[in-house]
Each structure stands twice: as structure tokens, then as C-alpha cells.
Protein backbone atom coordinates (compact mmCIF):
# COMPACT_ATOMS: atom_id res chain seq x y z
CA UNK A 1 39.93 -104.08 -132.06
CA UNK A 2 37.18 -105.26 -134.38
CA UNK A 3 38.35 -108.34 -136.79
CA UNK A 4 41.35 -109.11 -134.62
CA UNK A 5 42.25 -113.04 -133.63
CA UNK A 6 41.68 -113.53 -129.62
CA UNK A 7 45.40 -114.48 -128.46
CA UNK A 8 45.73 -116.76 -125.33
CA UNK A 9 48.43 -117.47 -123.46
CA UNK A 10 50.11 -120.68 -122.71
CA UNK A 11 53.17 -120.98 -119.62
CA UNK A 12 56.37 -123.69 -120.17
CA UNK A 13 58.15 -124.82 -117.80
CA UNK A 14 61.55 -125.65 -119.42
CA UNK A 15 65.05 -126.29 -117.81
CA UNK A 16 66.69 -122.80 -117.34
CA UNK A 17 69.50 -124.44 -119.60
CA UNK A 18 67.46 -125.53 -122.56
CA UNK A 19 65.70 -121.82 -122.04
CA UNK A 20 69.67 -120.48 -122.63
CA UNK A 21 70.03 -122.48 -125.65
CA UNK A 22 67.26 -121.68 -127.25
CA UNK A 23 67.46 -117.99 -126.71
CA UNK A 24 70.80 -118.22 -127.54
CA UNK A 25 69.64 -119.66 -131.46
CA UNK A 26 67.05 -117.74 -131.67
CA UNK A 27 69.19 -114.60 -131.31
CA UNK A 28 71.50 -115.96 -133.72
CA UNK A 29 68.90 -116.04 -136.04
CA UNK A 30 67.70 -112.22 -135.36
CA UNK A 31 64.66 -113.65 -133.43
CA UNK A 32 62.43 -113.59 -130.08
CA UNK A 33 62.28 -116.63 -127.71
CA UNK A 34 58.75 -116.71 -128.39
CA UNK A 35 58.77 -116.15 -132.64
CA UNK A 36 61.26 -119.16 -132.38
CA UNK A 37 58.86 -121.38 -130.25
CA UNK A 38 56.17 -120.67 -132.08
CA UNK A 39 57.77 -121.72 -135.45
CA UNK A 40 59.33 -124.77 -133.90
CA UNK A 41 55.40 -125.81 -132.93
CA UNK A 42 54.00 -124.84 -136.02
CA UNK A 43 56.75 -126.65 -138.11
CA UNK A 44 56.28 -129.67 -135.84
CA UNK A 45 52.20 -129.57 -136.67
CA UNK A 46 52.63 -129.03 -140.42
CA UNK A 47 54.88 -132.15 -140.33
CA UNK A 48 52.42 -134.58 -138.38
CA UNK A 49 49.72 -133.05 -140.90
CA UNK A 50 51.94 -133.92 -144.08
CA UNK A 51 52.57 -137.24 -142.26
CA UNK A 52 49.32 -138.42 -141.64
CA UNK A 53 47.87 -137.41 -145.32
CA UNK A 54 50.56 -139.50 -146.47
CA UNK A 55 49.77 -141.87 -144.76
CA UNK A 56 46.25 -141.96 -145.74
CA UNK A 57 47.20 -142.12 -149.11
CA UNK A 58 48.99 -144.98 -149.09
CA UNK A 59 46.39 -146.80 -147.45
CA UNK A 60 43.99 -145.88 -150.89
CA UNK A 61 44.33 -149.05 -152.17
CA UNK A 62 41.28 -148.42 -154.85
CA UNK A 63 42.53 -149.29 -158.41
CA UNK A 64 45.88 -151.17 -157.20
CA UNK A 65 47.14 -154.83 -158.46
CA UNK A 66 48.75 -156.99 -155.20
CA UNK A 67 52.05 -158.96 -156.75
CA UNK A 68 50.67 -162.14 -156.59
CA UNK A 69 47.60 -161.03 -158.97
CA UNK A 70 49.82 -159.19 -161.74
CA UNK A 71 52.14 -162.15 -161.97
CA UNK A 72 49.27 -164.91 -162.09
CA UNK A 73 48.01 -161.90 -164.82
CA UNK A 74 50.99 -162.29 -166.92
CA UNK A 75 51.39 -165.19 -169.44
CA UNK A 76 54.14 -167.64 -168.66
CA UNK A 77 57.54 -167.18 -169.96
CA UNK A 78 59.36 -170.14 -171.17
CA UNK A 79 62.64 -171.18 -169.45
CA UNK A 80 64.46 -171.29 -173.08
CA UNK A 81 63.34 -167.34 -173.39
CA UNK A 82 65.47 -166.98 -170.51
């Protein structure tokens, strides 16, 4: 089929239990085994994505004033002000 995404296959080996549960909540849900596995790994992607381009931005420090400058910036206020 011309245009159509090559699928490949990957094999878990999970703990017949766990397998129970999470067929169990995924049928709960009105969903397959593997529809729920694959949303768990995509949500669990997206989130280390959003993470690390937070991340990233906090470490933009362009443009930014450290405490110690503003303060020394800021004329002194008299104690009798206070």
C-alpha cells in the first residue's frame, strides 16, 4: 500500500500479573492491550519532551538580572523610611 507508514514490531516480556492488570484497565476503558501500551509510551515521551524544553528554557539566562545585581541596582533606602 503506497503512502502507508512501515509498522515494526516490538515483544515485552511483562509479569503475567501486570499483563492482567493492564488488560483489565484497558478494557475498562473500551480499549486493546496494545492501544493502551502504546498511549502509555507515547504519553511518557511527550512528557520527557515537555520536560526537557523546559528545562532548556530555564537555563536561557540571556536578558536576566542575578539578585545580588538588582539590589546593588537599587538606591539605598533609609532605615527611618522603614
Amino acid at each position: 500500500m503506497p503512502g502507508a507508514a512501515k509498522r515494526t514490531k516490538y515483544y515485552l516480556d511483562i509479569d503475567p500479573g501486570f499483563r492482567n492488570r493492564i488488560k483489565a484497565f484497558a478494557a475498562l476503558k473500551g480499549k486493546t492491550l496494545r492501544d493502551r501500551l502504546t498511549e502509555a509510551i507515547i504519553a511518557k515521551l511527550e512528557d520527557g519532551i515537555d520536560t526537557s524544553a523546559g528545562l532548556a528554557s530555564l537555563a536561557n539566562t540571556e536578558g536576566t538580572l542575578f539578585l545580588e545585581s538588582y539590589l546593588e541596582s537599587r538606591p539605598a533606602i533609609s532605615k527611618k523610611a522603614a
